[in-house]
Protein backbone atom coordinates (compact mmCIF):
# COMPACT_ATOMS: atom_id res chain seq x y z
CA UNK A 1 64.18 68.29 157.30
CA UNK A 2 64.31 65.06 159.50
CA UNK A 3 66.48 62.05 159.49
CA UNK A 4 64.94 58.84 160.77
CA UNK A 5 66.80 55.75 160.88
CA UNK A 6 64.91 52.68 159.75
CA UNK A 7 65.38 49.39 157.80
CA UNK A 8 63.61 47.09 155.41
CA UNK A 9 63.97 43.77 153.68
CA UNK A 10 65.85 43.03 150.11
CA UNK A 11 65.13 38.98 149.45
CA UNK A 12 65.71 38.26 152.97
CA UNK A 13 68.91 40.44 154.03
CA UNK A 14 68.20 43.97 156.01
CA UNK A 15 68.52 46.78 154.53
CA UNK A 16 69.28 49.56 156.74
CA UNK A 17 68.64 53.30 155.10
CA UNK A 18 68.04 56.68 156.27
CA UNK A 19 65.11 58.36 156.22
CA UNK A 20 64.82 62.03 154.77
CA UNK A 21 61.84 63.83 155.02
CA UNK A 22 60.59 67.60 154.40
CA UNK A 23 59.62 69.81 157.59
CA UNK A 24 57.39 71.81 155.18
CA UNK A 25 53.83 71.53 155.08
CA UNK A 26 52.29 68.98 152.77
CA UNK A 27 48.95 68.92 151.55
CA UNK A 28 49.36 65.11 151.19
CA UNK A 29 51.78 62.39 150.45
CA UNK A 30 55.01 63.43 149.06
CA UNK A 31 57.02 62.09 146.35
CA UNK A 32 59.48 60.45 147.24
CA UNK A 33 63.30 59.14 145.74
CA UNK A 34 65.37 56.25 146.39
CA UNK A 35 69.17 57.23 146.44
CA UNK A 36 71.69 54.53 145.98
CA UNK A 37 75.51 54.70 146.61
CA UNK A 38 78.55 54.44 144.70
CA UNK A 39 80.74 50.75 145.40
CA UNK A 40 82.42 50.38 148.16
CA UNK A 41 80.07 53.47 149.79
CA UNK A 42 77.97 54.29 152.64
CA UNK A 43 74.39 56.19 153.13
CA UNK A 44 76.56 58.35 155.54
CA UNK A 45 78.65 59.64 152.10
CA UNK A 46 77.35 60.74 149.01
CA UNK A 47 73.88 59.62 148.50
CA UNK A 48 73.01 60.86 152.02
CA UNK A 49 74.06 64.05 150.90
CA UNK A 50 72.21 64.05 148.25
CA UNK A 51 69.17 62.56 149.81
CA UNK A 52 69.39 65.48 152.27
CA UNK A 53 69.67 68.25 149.61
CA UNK A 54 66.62 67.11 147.93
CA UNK A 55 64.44 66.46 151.15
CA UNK A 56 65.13 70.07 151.47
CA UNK A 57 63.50 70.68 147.88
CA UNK A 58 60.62 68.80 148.79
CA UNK A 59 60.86 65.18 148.43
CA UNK A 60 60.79 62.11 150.72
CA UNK A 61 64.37 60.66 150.14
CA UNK A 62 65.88 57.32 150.98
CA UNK A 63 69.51 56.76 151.14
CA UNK A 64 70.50 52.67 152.02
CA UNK A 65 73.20 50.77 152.29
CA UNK A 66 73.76 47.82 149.63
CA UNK A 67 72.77 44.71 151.09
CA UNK A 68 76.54 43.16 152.18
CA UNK A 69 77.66 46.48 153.08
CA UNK A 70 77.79 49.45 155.14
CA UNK A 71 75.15 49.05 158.44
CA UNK A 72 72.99 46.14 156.30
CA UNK A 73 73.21 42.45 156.48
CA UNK A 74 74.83 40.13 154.36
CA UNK A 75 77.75 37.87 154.26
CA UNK A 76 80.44 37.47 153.12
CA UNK A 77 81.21 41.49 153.96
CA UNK A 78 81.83 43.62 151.12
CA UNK A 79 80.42 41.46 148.39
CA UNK A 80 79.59 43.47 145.09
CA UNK A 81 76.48 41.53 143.90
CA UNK A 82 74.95 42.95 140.77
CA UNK A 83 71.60 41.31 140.92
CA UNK A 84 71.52 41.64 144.97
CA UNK A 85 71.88 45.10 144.01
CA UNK A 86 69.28 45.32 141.59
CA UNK A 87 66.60 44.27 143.72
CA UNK A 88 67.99 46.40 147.13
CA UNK A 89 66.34 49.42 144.81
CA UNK A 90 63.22 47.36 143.98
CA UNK A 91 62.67 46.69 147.85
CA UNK A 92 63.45 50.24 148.89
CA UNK A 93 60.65 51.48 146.26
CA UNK A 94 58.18 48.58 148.26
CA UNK A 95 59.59 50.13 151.31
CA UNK A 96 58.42 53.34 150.08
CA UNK A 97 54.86 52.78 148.66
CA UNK A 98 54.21 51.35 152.65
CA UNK A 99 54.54 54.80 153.79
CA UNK A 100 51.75 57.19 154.65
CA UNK A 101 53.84 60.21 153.87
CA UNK A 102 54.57 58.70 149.93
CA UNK A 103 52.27 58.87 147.59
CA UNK A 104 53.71 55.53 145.70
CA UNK A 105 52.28 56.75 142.29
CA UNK A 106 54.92 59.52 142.20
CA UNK A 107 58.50 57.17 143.22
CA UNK A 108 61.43 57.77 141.70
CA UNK A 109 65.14 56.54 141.51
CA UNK A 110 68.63 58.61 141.76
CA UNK A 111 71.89 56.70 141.65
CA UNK A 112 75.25 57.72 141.95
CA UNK A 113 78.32 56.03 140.21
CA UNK A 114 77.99 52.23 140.68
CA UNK A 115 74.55 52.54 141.56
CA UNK A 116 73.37 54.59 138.48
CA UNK A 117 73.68 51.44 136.51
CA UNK A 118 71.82 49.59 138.84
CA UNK A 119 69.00 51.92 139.25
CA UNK A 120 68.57 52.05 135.43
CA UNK A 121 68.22 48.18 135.08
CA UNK A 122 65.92 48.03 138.02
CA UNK A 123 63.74 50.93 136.48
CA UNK A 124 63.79 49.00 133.73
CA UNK A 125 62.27 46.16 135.44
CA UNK A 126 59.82 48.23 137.36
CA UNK A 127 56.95 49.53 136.63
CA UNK A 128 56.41 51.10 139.79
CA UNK A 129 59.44 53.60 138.91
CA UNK A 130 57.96 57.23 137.05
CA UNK A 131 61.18 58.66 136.43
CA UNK A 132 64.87 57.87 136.84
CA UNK A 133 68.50 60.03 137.26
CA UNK A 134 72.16 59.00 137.32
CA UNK A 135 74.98 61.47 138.85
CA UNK A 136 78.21 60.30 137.49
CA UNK A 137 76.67 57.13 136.61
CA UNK A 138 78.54 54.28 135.22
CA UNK A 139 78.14 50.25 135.13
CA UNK A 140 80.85 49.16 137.46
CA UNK A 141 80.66 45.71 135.58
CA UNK A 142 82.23 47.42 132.79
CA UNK A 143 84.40 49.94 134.74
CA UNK A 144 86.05 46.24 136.01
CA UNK A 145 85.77 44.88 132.51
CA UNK A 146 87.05 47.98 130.19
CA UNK A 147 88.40 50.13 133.16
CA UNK A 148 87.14 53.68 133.66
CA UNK A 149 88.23 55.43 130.67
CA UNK A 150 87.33 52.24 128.48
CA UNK A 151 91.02 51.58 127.49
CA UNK A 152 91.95 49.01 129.87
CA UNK A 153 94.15 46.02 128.36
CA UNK A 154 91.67 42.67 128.56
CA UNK A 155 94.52 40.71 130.17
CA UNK A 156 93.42 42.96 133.48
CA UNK A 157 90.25 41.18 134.14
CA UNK A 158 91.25 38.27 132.82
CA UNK A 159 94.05 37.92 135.76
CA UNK A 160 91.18 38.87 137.95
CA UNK A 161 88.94 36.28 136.66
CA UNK A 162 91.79 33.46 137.29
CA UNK A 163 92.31 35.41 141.26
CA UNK A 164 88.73 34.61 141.70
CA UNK A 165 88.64 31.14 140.35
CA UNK A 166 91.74 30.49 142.68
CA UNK A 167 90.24 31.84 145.34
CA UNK A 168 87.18 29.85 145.11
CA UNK A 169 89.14 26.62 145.14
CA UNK A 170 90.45 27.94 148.28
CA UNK A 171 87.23 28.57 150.04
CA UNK A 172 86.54 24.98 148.95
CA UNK A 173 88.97 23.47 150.83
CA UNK A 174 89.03 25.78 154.18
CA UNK A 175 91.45 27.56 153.39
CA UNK A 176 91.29 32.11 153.52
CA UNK A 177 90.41 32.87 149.90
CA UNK A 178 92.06 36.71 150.62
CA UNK A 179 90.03 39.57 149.43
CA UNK A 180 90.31 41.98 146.21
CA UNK A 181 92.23 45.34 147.69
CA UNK A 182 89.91 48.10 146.14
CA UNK A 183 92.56 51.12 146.90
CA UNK A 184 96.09 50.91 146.94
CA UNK A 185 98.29 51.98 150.25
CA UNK A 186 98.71 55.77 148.71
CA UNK A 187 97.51 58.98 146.62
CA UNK A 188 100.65 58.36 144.77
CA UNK A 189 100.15 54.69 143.88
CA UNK A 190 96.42 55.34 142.77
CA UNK A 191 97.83 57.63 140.94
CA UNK A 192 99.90 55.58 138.97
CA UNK A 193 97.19 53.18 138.82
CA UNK A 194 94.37 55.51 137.83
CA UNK A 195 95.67 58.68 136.93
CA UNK A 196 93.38 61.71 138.24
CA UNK A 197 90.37 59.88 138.58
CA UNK A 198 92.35 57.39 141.05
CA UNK A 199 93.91 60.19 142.96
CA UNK A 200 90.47 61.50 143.54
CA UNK A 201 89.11 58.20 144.37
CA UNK A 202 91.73 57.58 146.78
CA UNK A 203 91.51 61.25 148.44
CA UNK A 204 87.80 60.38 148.45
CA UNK A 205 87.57 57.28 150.55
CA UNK A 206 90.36 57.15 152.32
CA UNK A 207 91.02 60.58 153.91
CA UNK A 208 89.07 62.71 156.22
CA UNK A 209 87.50 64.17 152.88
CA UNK A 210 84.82 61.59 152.73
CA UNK A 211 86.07 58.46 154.36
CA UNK A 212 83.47 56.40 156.17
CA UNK A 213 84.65 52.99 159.07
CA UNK A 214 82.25 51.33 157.28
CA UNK A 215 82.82 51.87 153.69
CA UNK A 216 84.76 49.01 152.63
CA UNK A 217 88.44 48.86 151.42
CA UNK A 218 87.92 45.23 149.75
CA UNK A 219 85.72 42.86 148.11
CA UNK A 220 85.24 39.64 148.37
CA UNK A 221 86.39 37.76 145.32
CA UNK A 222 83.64 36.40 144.03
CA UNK A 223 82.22 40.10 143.24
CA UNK A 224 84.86 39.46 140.28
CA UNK A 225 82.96 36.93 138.36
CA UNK A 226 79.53 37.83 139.31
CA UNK A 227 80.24 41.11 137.54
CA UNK A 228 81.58 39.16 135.03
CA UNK A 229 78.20 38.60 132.92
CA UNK A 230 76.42 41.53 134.28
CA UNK A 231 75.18 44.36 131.94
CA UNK A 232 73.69 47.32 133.69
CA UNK A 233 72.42 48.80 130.24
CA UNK A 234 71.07 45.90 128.67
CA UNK A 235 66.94 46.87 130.45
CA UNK A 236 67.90 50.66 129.34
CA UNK A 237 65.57 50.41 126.10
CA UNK A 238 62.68 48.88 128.89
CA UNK A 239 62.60 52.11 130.75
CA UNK A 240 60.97 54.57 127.86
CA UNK A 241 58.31 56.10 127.96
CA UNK A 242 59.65 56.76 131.30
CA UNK A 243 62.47 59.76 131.19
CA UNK A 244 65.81 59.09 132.17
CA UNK A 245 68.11 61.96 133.48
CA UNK A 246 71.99 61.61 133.48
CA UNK A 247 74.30 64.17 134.99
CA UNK A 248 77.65 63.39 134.42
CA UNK A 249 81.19 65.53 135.14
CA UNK A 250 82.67 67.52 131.59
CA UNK A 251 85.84 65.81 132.61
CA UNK A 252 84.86 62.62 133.78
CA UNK A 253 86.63 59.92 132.52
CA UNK A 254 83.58 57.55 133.19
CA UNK A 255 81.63 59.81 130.99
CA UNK A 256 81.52 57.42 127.89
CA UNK A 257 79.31 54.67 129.99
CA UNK A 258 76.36 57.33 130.39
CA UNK A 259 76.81 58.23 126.37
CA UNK A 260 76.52 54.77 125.97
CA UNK A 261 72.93 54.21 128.13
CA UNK A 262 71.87 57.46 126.62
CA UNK A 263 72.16 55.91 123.22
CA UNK A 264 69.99 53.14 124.26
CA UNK A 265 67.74 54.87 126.07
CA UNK A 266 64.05 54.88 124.13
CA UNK A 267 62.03 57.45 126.26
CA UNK A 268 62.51 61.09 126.91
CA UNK A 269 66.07 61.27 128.39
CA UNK A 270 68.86 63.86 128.77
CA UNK A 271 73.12 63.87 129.05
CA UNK A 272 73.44 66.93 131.53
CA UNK A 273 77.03 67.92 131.68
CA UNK A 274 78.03 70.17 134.83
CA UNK A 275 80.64 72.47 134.05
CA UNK A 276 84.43 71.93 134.86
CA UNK A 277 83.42 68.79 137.24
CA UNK A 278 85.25 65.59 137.55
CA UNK A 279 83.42 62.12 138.03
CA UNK A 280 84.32 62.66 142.15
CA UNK A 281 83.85 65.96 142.20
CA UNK A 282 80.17 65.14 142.06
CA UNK A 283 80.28 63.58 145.05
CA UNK A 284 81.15 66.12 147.92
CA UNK A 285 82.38 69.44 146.24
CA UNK A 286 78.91 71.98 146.76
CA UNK A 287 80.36 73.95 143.58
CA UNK A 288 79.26 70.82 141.52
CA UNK A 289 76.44 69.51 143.79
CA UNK A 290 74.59 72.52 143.87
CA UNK A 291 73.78 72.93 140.37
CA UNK A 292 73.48 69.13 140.13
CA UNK A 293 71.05 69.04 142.60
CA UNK A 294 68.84 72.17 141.19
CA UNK A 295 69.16 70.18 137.79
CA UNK A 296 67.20 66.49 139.39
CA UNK A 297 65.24 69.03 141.66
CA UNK A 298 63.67 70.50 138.12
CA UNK A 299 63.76 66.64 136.47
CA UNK A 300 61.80 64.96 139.14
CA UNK A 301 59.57 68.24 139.91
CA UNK A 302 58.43 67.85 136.39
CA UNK A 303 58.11 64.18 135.99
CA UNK A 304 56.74 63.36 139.40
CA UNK A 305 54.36 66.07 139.80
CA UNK A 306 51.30 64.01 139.67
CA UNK A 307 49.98 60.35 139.94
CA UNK A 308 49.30 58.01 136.69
């Protein structure tokens, strides 16, 4: 397996991704996945990992960075732009279909946590896409709405929608608008923020576990009321006949998002629950990953086998 660095365009911002092809003979072009990260993460975390594992099963793989974020262009830094989003997955499948190794009949998308709802509304979008999986997938416009576990008190977002407004009047009149802190100071505050799933989050990012420099620790506040209107399910129905693939963790609290794009879903799709895994645990632990990864290995063997 070899890692090549290289970069491509999203409406005008560069996009810089990894690379991650098979050693193994080919008898022609390859299929090939795009693998999007969770917010706030790099194509040096997660996705790479996963890009890795499955360039090792056979497929081309492309991990990027969001545009805004990570090693890719952008300003303002850290911005959480749904629709920006939306089409970095579009241009990495155009990316794709330039390459002599990919056969672009057979492309198809994997996104974990923030971007499994974006890779389902840009499948839904297009056409290009044969087949599409989530790992711990969620719409992070809703995890900011509702919260993770669904429960969260309206009043939440609406103080963050009235931050945001404030801190566009700010930028309006040159003075710092501040930025949205996306982790507290410690494991014990996220805790009492977020219960487990923000004590993993925070162990995650911000400890030799998995942090990244250039995963970012804040978000610019008008990520706040772009996600405001944005509904990462609402193209779900679009994507059948295509088949949609959702692993998820049995105790992930984000779990009810993925029951709820299941529901919608139109085509051939499937929950896939791994056993005793948490939404995080998905992300790093190989206990988790490996029977994840033998799971989309089967999924897009099947559905990407051959062209039309």
């Amino acid at each position: 397996m070899a890692r090549t660095t290289v970069s491509f365009d999203s409406a005008g911002i560069e996009i810089a991704a990894h690379l991650y092809t098979p050693d193994t003979p080919a008898s022609g072009p390859r299929p090939a996945l795009v693998v999007g990260h969770p917010g706030t993460a790099v194509k040096e975390q997660t996705s790479g990992t996963y890009a890795q594992l499955l360039a090792e099963r056979g497929f081309v793989a492309l991990a990027f960075d969001a545009a805004y974020q990570g090693a890719s262009g952008g300003l303002p830094r850290g911005l959480e732009d749904p629709a920006q989003r939306v089409e970095d997955f579009k241009a990495a499948v155009s990316y794709l279909t330039t390459l002599d190794e990919v056969d672009a009949e057979r492309i198809g998308l994997l996104g974990i946590c923030a971007s499994g709802g974006y890779s389902l509304t840009a499948t839904g979008g297009d056409h290009r896409v044969r087949a599409v999986a989530t790992v711990s997938g969620v719409d992070v416009a809703r995890q900011f709405r509702l919260g993770a576990d669904g429960s969260q008190d309206p009043a939440v977002f609406q103080a963050l929608l009235d931050a945001a407004a404030a801190a566009r009047t700010a930028a309006a009149r040159g003075e710092d608008p501040g930025a949205l802190p996306v982790f507290p100071e410690t494991a014990e505050q996220a805790g009492a923020l977020g219960g487990e799933h923000g004590i993993e989050g925070f162990e995650y990012y911000c400890t030799s576990r998995g942090e990244h420099e250039r995963s970012t620790k804040s978000l610019p506040w008008q990520s706040v009321d772009k996600l405001a209107f944005f509904d990462a399910f609402l193209a779900v129905p679009l994507i059948g006949p295509r088949p949609i693939l959702q692993i998820i963790g049995e105790r992930a609290v984000t779990a009810w998002m993925a029951v709820e794009a299941h529901q919608r879903a139109t085509g051939p799709k499937e929950l896939h629950r791994i056993q005793g895994a948490s939404h995080v645990d998905l992300y790093d632990k190989k206990q988790y990953i490996d029977p994840a990864v033998d799971k989309l290995t089967d999924f897009f063997t099947t559905h990407l086998t051959t062209a039309g």
